[in-house]
C-alpha atoms as a PDB file:
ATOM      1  CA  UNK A   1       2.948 -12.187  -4.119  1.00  0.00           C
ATOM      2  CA  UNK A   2       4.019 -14.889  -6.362  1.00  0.00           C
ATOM      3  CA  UNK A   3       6.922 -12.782  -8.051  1.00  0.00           C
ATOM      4  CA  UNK A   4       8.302 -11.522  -4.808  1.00  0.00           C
ATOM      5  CA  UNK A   5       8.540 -15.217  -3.565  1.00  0.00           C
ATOM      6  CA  UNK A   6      10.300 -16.010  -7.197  1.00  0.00           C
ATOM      7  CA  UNK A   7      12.527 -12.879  -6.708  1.00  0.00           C
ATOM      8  CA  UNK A   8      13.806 -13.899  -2.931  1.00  0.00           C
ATOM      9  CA  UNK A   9      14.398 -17.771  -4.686  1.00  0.00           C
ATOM     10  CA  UNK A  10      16.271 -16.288  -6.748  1.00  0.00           C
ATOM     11  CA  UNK A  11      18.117 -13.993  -4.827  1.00  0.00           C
ATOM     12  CA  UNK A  12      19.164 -17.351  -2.407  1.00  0.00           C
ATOM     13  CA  UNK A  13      20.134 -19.015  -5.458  1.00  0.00           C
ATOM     14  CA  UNK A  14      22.229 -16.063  -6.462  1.00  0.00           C
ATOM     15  CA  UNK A  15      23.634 -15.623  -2.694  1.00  0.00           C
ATOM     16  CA  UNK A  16      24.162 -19.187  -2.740  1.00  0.00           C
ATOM     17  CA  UNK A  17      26.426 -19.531  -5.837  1.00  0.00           C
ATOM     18  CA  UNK A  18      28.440 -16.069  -5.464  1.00  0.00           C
ATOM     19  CA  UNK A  19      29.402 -17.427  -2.259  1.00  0.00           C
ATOM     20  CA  UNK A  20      30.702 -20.857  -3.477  1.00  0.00           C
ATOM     21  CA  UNK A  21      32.626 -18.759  -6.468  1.00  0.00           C
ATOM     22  CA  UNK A  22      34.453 -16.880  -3.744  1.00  0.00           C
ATOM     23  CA  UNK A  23      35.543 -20.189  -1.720  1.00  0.00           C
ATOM     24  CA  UNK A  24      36.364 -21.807  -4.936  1.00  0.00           C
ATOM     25  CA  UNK A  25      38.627 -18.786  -5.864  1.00  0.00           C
ATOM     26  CA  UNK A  26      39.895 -18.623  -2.443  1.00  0.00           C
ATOM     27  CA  UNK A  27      40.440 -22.456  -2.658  1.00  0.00           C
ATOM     28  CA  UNK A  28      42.027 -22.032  -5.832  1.00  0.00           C
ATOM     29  CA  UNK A  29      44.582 -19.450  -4.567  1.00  0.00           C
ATOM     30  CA  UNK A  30      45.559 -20.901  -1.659  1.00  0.00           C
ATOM     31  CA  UNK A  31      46.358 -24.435  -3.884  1.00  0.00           C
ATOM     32  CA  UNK A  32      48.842 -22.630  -5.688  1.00  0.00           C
ATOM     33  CA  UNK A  33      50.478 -20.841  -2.907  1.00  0.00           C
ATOM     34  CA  UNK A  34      51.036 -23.876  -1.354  1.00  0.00           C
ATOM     35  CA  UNK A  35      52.347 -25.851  -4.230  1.00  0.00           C
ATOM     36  CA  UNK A  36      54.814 -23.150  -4.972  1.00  0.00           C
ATOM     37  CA  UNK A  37      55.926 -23.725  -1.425  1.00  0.00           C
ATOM     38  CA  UNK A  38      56.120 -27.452  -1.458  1.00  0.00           C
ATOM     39  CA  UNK A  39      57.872 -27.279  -4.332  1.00  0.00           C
ATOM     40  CA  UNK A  40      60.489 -24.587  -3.050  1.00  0.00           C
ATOM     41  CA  UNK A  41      60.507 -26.755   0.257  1.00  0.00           C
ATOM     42  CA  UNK A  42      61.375 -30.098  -2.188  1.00  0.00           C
ATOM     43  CA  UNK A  43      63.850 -28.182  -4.182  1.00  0.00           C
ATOM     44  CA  UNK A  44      65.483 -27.265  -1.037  1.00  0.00           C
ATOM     45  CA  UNK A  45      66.119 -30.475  -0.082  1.00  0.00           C
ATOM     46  CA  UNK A  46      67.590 -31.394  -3.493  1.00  0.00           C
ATOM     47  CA  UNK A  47      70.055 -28.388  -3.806  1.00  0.00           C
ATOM     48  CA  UNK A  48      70.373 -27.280  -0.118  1.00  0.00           C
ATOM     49  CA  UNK A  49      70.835 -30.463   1.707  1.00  0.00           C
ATOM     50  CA  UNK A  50      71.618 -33.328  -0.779  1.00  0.00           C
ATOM     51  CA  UNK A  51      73.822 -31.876  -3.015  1.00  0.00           C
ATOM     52  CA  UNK A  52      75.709 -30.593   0.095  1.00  0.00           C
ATOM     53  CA  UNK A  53      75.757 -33.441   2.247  1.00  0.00           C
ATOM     54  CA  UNK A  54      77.257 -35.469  -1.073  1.00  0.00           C
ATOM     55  CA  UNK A  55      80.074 -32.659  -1.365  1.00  0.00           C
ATOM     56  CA  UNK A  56      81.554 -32.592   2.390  1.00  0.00           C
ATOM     57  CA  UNK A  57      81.779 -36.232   1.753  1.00  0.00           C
ATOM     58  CA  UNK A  58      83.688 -35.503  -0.875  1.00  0.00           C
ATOM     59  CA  UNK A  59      85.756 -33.198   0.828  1.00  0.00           C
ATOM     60  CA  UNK A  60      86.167 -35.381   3.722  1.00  0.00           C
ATOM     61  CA  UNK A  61      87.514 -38.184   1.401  1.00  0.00           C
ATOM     62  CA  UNK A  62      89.951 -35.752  -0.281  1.00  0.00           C
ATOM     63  CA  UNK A  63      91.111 -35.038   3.447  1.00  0.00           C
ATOM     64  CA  UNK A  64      91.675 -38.343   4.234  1.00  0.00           C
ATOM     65  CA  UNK A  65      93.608 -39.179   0.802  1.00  0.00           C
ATOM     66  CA  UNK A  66      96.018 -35.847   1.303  1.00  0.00           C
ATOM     67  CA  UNK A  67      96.570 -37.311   4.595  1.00  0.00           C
ATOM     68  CA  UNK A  68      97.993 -40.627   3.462  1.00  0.00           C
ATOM     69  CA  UNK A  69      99.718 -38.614   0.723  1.00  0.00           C
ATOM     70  CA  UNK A  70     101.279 -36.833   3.227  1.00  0.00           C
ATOM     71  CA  UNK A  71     102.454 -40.287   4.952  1.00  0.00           C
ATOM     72  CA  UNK A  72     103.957 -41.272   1.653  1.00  0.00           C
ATOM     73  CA  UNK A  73     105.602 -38.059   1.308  1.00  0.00           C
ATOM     74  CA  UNK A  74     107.482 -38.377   4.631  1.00  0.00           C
ATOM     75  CA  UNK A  75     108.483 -41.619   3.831  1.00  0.00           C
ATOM     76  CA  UNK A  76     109.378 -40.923  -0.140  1.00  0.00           C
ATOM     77  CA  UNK A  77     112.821 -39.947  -0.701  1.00  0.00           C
ATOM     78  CA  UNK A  78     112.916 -40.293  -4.665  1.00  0.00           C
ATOM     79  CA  UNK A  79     112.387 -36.438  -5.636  1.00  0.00           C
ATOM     80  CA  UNK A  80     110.462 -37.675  -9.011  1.00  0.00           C
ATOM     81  CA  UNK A  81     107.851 -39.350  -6.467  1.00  0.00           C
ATOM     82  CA  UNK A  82     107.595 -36.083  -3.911  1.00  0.00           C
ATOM     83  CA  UNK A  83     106.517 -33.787  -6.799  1.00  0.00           C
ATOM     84  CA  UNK A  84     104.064 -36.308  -7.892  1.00  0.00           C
ATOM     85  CA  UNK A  85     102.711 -36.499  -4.608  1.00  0.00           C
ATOM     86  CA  UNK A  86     102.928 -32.578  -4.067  1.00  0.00           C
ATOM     87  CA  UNK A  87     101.054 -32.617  -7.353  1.00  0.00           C
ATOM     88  CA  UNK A  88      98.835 -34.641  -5.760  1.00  0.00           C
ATOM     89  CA  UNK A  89      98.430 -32.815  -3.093  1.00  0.00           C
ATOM     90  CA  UNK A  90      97.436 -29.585  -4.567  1.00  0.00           C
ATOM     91  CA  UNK A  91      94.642 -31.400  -7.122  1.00  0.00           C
ATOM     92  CA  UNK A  92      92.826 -32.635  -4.284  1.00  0.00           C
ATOM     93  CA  UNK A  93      93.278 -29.265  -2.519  1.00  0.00           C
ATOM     94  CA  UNK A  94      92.076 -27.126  -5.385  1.00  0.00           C
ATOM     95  CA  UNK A  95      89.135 -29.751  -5.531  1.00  0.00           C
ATOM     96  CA  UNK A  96      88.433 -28.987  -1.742  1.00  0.00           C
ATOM     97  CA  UNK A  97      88.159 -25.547  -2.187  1.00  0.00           C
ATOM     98  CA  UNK A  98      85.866 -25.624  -4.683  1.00  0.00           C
ATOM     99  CA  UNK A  99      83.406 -28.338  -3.120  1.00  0.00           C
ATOM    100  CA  UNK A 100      83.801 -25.674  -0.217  1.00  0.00           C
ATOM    101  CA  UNK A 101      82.721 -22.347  -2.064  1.00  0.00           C
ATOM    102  CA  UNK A 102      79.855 -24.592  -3.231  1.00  0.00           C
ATOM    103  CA  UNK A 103      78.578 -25.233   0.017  1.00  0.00           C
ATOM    104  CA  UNK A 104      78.913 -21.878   1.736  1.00  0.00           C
ATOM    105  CA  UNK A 105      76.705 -20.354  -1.477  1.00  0.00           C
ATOM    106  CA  UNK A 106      73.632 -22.849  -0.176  1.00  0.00           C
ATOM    107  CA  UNK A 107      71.170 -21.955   2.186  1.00  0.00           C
ATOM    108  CA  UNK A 108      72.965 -22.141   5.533  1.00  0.00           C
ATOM    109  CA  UNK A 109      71.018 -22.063   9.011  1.00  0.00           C
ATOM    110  CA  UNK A 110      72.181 -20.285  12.127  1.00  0.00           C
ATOM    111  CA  UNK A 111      74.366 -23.477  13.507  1.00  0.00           C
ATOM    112  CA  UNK A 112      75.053 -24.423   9.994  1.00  0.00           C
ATOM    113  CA  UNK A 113      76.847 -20.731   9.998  1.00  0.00           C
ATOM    114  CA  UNK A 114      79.007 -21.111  13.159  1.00  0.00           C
ATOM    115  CA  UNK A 115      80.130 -24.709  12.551  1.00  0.00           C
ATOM    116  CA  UNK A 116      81.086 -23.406   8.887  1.00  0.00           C
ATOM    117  CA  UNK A 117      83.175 -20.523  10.871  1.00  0.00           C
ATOM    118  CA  UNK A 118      84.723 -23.508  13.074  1.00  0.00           C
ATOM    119  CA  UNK A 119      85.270 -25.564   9.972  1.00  0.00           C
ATOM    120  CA  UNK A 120      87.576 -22.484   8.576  1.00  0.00           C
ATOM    121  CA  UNK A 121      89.841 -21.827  11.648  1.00  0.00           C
ATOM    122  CA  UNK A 122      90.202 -25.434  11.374  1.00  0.00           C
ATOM    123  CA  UNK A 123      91.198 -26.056   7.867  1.00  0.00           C
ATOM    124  CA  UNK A 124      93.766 -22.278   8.253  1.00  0.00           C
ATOM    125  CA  UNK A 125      95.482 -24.312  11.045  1.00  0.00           C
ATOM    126  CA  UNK A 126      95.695 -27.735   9.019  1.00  0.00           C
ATOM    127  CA  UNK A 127      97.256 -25.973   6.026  1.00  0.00           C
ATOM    128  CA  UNK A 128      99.494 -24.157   7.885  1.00  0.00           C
ATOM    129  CA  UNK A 129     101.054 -27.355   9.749  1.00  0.00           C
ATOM    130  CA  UNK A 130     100.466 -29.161   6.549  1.00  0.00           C
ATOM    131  CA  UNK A 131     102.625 -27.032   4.899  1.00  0.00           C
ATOM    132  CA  UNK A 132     105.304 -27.381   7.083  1.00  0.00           C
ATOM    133  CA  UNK A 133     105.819 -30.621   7.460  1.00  0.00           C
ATOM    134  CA  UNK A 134     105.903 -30.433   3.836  1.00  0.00           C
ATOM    135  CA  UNK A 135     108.636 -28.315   3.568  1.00  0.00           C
ATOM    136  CA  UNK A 136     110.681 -30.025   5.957  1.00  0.00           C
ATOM    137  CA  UNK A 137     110.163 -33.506   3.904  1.00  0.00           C
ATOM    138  CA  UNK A 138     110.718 -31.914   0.865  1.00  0.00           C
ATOM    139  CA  UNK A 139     114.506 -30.734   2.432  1.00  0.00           C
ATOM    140  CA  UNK A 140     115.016 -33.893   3.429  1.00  0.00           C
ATOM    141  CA  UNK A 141     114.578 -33.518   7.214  1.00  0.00           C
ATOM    142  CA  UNK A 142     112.020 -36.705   7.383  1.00  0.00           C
ATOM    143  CA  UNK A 143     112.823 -37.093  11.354  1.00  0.00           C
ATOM    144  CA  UNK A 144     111.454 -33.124  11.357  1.00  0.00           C
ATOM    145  CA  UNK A 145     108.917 -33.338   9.342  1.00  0.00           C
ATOM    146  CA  UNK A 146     107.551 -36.950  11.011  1.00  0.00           C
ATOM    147  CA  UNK A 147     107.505 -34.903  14.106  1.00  0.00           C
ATOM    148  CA  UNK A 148     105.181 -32.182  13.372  1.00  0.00           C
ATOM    149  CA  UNK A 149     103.114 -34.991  11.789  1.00  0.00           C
ATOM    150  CA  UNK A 150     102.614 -36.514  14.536  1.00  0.00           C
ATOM    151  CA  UNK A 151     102.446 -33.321  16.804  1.00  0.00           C
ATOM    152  CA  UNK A 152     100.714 -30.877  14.661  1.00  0.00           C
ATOM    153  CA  UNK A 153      99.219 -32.420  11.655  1.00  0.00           C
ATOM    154  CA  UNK A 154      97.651 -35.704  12.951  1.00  0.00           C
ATOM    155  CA  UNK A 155      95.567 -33.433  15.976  1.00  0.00           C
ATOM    156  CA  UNK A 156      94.878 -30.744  13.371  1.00  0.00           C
ATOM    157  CA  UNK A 157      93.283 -33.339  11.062  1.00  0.00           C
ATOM    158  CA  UNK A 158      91.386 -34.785  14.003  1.00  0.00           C
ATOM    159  CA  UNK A 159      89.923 -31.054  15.056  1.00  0.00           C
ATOM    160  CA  UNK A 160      88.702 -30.689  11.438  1.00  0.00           C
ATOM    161  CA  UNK A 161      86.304 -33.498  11.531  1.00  0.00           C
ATOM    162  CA  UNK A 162      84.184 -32.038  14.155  1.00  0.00           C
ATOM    163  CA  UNK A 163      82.823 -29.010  12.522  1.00  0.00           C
ATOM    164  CA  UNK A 164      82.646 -31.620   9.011  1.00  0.00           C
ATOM    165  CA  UNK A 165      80.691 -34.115  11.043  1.00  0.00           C
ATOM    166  CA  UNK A 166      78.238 -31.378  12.342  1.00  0.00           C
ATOM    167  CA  UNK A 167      77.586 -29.840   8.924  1.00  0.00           C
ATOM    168  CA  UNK A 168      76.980 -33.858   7.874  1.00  0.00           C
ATOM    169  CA  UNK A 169      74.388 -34.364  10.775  1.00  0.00           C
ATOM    170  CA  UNK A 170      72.632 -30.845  10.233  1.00  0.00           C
ATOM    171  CA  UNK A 171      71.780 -31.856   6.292  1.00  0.00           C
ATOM    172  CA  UNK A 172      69.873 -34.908   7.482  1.00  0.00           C
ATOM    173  CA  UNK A 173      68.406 -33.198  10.757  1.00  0.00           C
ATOM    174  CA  UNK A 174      67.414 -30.069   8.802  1.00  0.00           C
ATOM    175  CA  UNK A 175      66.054 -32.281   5.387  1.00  0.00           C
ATOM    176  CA  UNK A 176      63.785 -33.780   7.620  1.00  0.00           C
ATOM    177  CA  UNK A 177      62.546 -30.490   8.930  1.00  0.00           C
ATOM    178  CA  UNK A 178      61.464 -29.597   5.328  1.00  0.00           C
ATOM    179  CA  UNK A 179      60.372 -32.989   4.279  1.00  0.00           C
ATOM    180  CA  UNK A 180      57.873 -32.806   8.025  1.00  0.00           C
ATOM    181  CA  UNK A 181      56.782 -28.893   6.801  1.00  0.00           C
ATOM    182  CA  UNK A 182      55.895 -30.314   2.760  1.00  0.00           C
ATOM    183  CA  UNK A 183      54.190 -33.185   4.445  1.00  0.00           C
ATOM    184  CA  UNK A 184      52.030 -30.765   6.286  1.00  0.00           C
ATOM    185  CA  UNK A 185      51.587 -28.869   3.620  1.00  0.00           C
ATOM    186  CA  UNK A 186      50.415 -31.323   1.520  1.00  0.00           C
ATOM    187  CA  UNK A 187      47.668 -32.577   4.089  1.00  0.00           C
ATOM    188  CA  UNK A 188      46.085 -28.686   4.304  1.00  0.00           C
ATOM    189  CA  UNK A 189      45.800 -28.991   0.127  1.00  0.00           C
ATOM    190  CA  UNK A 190      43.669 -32.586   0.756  1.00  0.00           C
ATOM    191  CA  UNK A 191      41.677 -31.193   3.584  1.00  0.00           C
ATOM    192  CA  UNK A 192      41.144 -28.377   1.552  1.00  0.00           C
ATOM    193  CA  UNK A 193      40.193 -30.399  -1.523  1.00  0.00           C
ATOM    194  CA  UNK A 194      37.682 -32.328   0.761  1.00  0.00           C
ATOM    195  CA  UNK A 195      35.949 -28.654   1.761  1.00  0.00           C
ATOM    196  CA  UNK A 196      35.217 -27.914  -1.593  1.00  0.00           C
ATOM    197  CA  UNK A 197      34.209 -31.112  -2.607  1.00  0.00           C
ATOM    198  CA  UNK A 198      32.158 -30.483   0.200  1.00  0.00           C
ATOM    199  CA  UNK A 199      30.931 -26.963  -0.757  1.00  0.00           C
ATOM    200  CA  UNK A 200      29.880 -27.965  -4.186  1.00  0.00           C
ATOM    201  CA  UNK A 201      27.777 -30.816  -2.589  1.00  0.00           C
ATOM    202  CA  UNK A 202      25.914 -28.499  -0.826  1.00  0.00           C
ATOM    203  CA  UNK A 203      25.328 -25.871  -3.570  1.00  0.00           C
ATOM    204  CA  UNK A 204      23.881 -28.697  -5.507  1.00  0.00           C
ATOM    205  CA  UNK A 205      21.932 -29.891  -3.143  1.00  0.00           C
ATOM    206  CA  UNK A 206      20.760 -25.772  -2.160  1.00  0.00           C
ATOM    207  CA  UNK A 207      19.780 -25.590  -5.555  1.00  0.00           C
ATOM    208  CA  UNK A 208      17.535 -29.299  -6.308  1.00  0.00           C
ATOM    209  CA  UNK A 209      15.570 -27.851  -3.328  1.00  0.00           C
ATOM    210  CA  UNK A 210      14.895 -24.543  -4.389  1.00  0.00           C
ATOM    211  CA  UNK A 211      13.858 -25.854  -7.966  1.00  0.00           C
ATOM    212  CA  UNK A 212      11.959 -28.543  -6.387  1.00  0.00           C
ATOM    213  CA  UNK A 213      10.065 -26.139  -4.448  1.00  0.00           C
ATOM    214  CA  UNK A 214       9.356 -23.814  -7.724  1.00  0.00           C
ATOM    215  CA  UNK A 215       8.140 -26.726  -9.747  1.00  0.00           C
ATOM    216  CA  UNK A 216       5.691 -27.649  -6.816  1.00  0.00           C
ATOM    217  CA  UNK A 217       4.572 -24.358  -6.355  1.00  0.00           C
ATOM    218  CA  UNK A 218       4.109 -23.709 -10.232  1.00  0.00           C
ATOM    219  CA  UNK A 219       2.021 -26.841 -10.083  1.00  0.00           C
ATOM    220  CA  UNK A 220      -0.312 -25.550  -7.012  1.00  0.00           C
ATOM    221  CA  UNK A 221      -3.270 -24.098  -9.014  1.00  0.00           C
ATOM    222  CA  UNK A 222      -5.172 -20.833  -7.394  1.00  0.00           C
ATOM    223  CA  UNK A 223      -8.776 -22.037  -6.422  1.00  0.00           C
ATOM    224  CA  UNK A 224     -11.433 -20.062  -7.569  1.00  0.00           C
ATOM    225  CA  UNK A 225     -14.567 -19.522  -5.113  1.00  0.00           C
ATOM    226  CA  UNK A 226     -17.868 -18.597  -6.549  1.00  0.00           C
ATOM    227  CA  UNK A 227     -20.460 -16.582  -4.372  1.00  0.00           C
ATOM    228  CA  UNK A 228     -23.873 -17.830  -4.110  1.00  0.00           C
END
Protein backbone atom coordinates (compact mmCIF):
# COMPACT_ATOMS: atom_id res chain seq x y z
CA UNK A 1 0.00 0.00 0.00
CA UNK A 2 2.80 2.16 0.97
CA UNK A 3 4.59 1.99 -2.56
CA UNK A 4 1.47 2.66 -4.51
CA UNK A 5 0.91 5.87 -2.35
CA UNK A 6 4.87 6.70 -3.10
CA UNK A 7 4.25 5.85 -6.83
CA UNK A 8 0.97 8.29 -7.25
CA UNK A 9 3.41 11.15 -5.17
CA UNK A 10 5.49 10.71 -7.50
CA UNK A 11 3.56 10.59 -10.44
CA UNK A 12 1.94 14.32 -9.14
CA UNK A 13 5.34 15.45 -8.74
CA UNK A 14 6.19 14.31 -12.22
CA UNK A 15 2.69 15.73 -13.67
CA UNK A 16 3.41 18.72 -11.78
CA UNK A 17 6.86 19.65 -13.22
CA UNK A 18 6.27 18.40 -17.00
CA UNK A 19 3.54 20.76 -16.94
CA UNK A 20 5.51 23.85 -15.70
CA UNK A 21 8.40 22.77 -18.45
CA UNK A 22 5.75 23.14 -21.12
CA UNK A 23 4.52 26.77 -19.88
CA UNK A 24 8.05 27.73 -19.39
CA UNK A 25 8.84 26.66 -23.04
CA UNK A 26 5.70 28.12 -24.20
CA UNK A 27 6.63 31.28 -22.15
CA UNK A 28 9.91 31.20 -23.56
CA UNK A 29 8.69 31.15 -27.21
CA UNK A 30 6.27 33.53 -27.10
CA UNK A 31 9.15 36.14 -25.38
CA UNK A 32 11.03 35.91 -28.40
CA UNK A 33 8.31 36.24 -30.87
CA UNK A 34 7.40 39.22 -29.39
CA UNK A 35 10.74 40.84 -29.05
CA UNK A 36 11.43 40.17 -32.66
CA UNK A 37 8.27 42.12 -33.23
CA UNK A 38 8.95 45.03 -30.98
CA UNK A 39 12.01 45.31 -32.36
CA UNK A 40 10.76 45.22 -36.13
CA UNK A 41 7.91 47.63 -34.83
CA UNK A 42 10.98 50.09 -33.29
CA UNK A 43 13.03 49.73 -36.37
CA UNK A 44 10.10 50.79 -38.29
CA UNK A 45 9.80 53.81 -36.73
CA UNK A 46 13.52 54.61 -37.18
CA UNK A 47 13.75 53.82 -41.00
CA UNK A 48 10.04 54.05 -42.04
CA UNK A 49 8.86 57.15 -40.40
CA UNK A 50 11.88 59.19 -39.10
CA UNK A 51 14.19 58.95 -41.66
CA UNK A 52 11.28 59.89 -44.01
CA UNK A 53 9.66 62.56 -42.27
CA UNK A 54 13.48 64.22 -42.03
CA UNK A 55 13.78 63.80 -45.99
CA UNK A 56 10.37 65.55 -47.26
CA UNK A 57 11.62 68.26 -45.08
CA UNK A 58 14.38 68.28 -46.94
CA UNK A 59 12.70 68.24 -50.05
CA UNK A 60 10.32 70.81 -49.03
CA UNK A 61 13.26 73.20 -48.21
CA UNK A 62 14.91 72.50 -51.59
CA UNK A 63 11.37 73.56 -53.03
CA UNK A 64 11.24 76.56 -51.36
CA UNK A 65 15.04 77.58 -52.22
CA UNK A 66 14.42 76.70 -56.22
CA UNK A 67 11.55 78.91 -55.78
CA UNK A 68 13.44 82.01 -54.71
CA UNK A 69 16.06 80.93 -57.26
CA UNK A 70 13.60 81.15 -59.66
CA UNK A 71 12.69 84.87 -58.39
CA UNK A 72 16.31 85.77 -58.82
CA UNK A 73 16.40 84.30 -62.14
CA UNK A 74 13.54 86.49 -63.46
CA UNK A 75 15.02 89.34 -62.12
CA UNK A 76 18.92 88.45 -63.15
CA UNK A 77 19.89 89.72 -66.40
CA UNK A 78 23.81 89.11 -66.15
CA UNK A 79 24.03 85.66 -68.20
CA UNK A 80 27.19 84.60 -65.85
CA UNK A 81 24.55 84.84 -62.83
CA UNK A 82 21.49 82.83 -64.80
CA UNK A 83 23.73 79.77 -65.38
CA UNK A 84 24.79 79.88 -61.85
CA UNK A 85 21.40 79.95 -60.78
CA UNK A 86 20.27 77.28 -63.48
CA UNK A 87 23.15 75.37 -61.93
CA UNK A 88 21.56 75.89 -58.97
CA UNK A 89 18.60 74.89 -59.90
CA UNK A 90 19.33 71.51 -61.18
CA UNK A 91 21.64 70.54 -57.81
CA UNK A 92 18.77 71.00 -55.70
CA UNK A 93 16.58 69.18 -58.25
CA UNK A 94 18.81 66.16 -58.63
CA UNK A 95 18.89 66.26 -54.69
CA UNK A 96 14.96 66.15 -54.74
CA UNK A 97 14.78 63.30 -56.73
CA UNK A 98 16.83 61.35 -54.86
CA UNK A 99 15.34 62.22 -51.27
CA UNK A 100 12.15 61.15 -53.36
CA UNK A 101 13.21 57.56 -54.62
CA UNK A 102 14.23 57.19 -50.95
CA UNK A 103 10.96 57.64 -49.65
CA UNK A 104 8.80 55.74 -52.10
CA UNK A 105 11.29 52.47 -51.31
CA UNK A 106 9.92 52.74 -47.39
CA UNK A 107 7.06 51.10 -46.13
CA UNK A 108 4.14 53.14 -47.47
CA UNK A 109 0.42 52.69 -46.12
CA UNK A 110 -2.71 52.81 -48.23
CA UNK A 111 -3.15 56.88 -47.89
CA UNK A 112 0.53 57.19 -47.72
CA UNK A 113 0.23 55.54 -51.46
CA UNK A 114 -2.41 57.91 -52.95
CA UNK A 115 -1.04 61.15 -51.49
CA UNK A 116 2.47 59.91 -52.96
CA UNK A 117 0.42 59.51 -56.47
CA UNK A 118 -0.97 63.22 -55.79
CA UNK A 119 2.48 64.38 -54.81
CA UNK A 120 3.72 63.17 -58.52
CA UNK A 121 1.01 64.81 -60.75
CA UNK A 122 1.93 67.67 -58.71
CA UNK A 123 5.61 67.92 -58.98
CA UNK A 124 5.05 66.78 -63.39
CA UNK A 125 2.96 70.02 -63.46
CA UNK A 126 5.53 72.24 -61.38
CA UNK A 127 8.41 71.19 -63.63
CA UNK A 128 6.69 71.65 -66.56
CA UNK A 129 5.67 75.45 -65.74
CA UNK A 130 8.97 75.69 -64.05
CA UNK A 131 10.59 75.04 -67.03
CA UNK A 132 8.98 77.48 -68.91
CA UNK A 133 9.24 80.31 -67.24
CA UNK A 134 12.74 79.37 -67.33
CA UNK A 135 13.12 79.42 -70.78
CA UNK A 136 11.43 82.53 -71.31
CA UNK A 137 13.90 84.33 -68.62
CA UNK A 138 16.69 82.77 -69.99
CA UNK A 139 15.62 84.60 -73.69
CA UNK A 140 15.25 87.52 -72.08
CA UNK A 141 11.44 87.86 -72.08
CA UNK A 142 11.36 88.69 -68.07
CA UNK A 143 7.71 90.42 -68.54
CA UNK A 144 6.82 86.60 -70.04
CA UNK A 145 8.38 84.71 -67.91
CA UNK A 146 7.12 86.96 -64.59
CA UNK A 147 3.77 86.13 -65.94
CA UNK A 148 3.64 82.47 -65.89
CA UNK A 149 5.29 82.92 -62.47
CA UNK A 150 2.79 84.40 -61.17
CA UNK A 151 0.03 82.44 -63.15
CA UNK A 152 1.42 79.03 -63.34
CA UNK A 153 4.34 78.55 -61.13
CA UNK A 154 3.35 80.34 -57.85
CA UNK A 155 -0.32 78.06 -57.79
CA UNK A 156 1.66 75.01 -58.93
CA UNK A 157 4.06 75.42 -55.98
CA UNK A 158 1.11 76.02 -53.67
CA UNK A 159 -0.77 72.56 -54.97
CA UNK A 160 2.48 70.68 -54.18
CA UNK A 161 2.44 71.32 -50.54
CA UNK A 162 -0.71 69.53 -49.92
CA UNK A 163 0.15 66.04 -50.79
CA UNK A 164 3.96 67.05 -48.88
CA UNK A 165 2.06 68.19 -45.84
CA UNK A 166 -0.06 64.92 -45.75
CA UNK A 167 2.89 62.56 -46.15
CA UNK A 168 4.47 64.95 -43.08
CA UNK A 169 1.30 64.40 -40.84
CA UNK A 170 0.95 60.55 -41.74
CA UNK A 171 4.80 59.85 -40.34
CA UNK A 172 3.82 61.24 -36.95
CA UNK A 173 0.11 59.82 -37.01
CA UNK A 174 1.32 56.40 -38.21
CA UNK A 175 4.78 56.41 -35.66
CA UNK A 176 2.47 56.65 -33.02
CA UNK A 177 0.44 53.72 -34.22
CA UNK A 178 3.61 51.54 -33.87
CA UNK A 179 5.00 53.15 -30.83
CA UNK A 180 0.91 52.35 -29.13
CA UNK A 181 1.27 48.45 -30.77
CA UNK A 182 5.28 48.02 -29.08
CA UNK A 183 3.82 49.51 -25.97
CA UNK A 184 1.27 46.79 -25.92
CA UNK A 185 3.48 44.47 -26.73
CA UNK A 186 5.72 45.08 -24.20
CA UNK A 187 2.96 44.92 -21.36
CA UNK A 188 1.85 41.08 -22.65
CA UNK A 189 5.91 40.15 -22.13
CA UNK A 190 5.53 41.67 -18.21
CA UNK A 191 2.21 40.05 -17.64
CA UNK A 192 3.63 37.14 -18.99
CA UNK A 193 6.79 37.34 -16.89
CA UNK A 194 4.46 37.76 -13.78
CA UNK A 195 2.59 34.17 -14.84
CA UNK A 196 5.61 32.38 -14.67
CA UNK A 197 6.95 33.91 -11.82
CA UNK A 198 3.77 32.82 -10.73
CA UNK A 199 3.91 29.20 -12.02
CA UNK A 200 7.23 28.50 -10.49
CA UNK A 201 5.79 29.70 -7.09
CA UNK A 202 3.38 27.23 -7.19
CA UNK A 203 5.51 24.25 -8.36
CA UNK A 204 7.61 25.01 -5.39
CA UNK A 205 5.18 25.25 -3.19
CA UNK A 206 3.35 21.67 -4.96
CA UNK A 207 6.45 20.13 -4.24
CA UNK A 208 7.41 21.34 -0.12
CA UNK A 209 3.95 19.74 0.38
CA UNK A 210 4.32 16.59 -1.20
CA UNK A 211 7.83 16.09 0.52
CA UNK A 212 6.42 17.30 3.66
CA UNK A 213 3.82 14.78 3.52
CA UNK A 214 6.50 11.83 2.65
CA UNK A 215 8.74 12.78 5.51
CA UNK A 216 5.63 12.64 7.90
CA UNK A 217 4.45 9.59 6.63
CA UNK A 218 8.03 7.91 6.67
CA UNK A 219 8.04 8.99 10.27
CA UNK A 220 4.45 7.30 11.16
CA UNK A 221 5.66 3.91 12.54
CA UNK A 222 3.22 0.67 11.86
CA UNK A 223 1.87 -0.44 15.37
CA UNK A 224 2.21 -3.84 16.16
CA UNK A 225 -0.80 -5.61 18.15
CA UNK A 226 -0.12 -8.68 20.12
CA UNK A 227 -3.01 -11.29 20.76
CA UNK A 228 -3.63 -12.41 24.17
Amino acid sequence: MNRIIKNKERQKIALALCIVFVIIVLANWWVSHSMTQVSSQFASVYHDRLVPALDLAAMQERYYQNRMLLEEHLLAKDPAQQRRIGEQLQQHTAEIDSLSAKYEATYLTKQESQDLRQYKQAVAHLTAVQAQALELSRAGDKAAAERIYKAEVVPAFDRLLMPMHALSSLQQDVGHELYASAERQLNSLRMLSSVVVACAVILALLVGVLLQNKRQQIKIKPQKFHLN
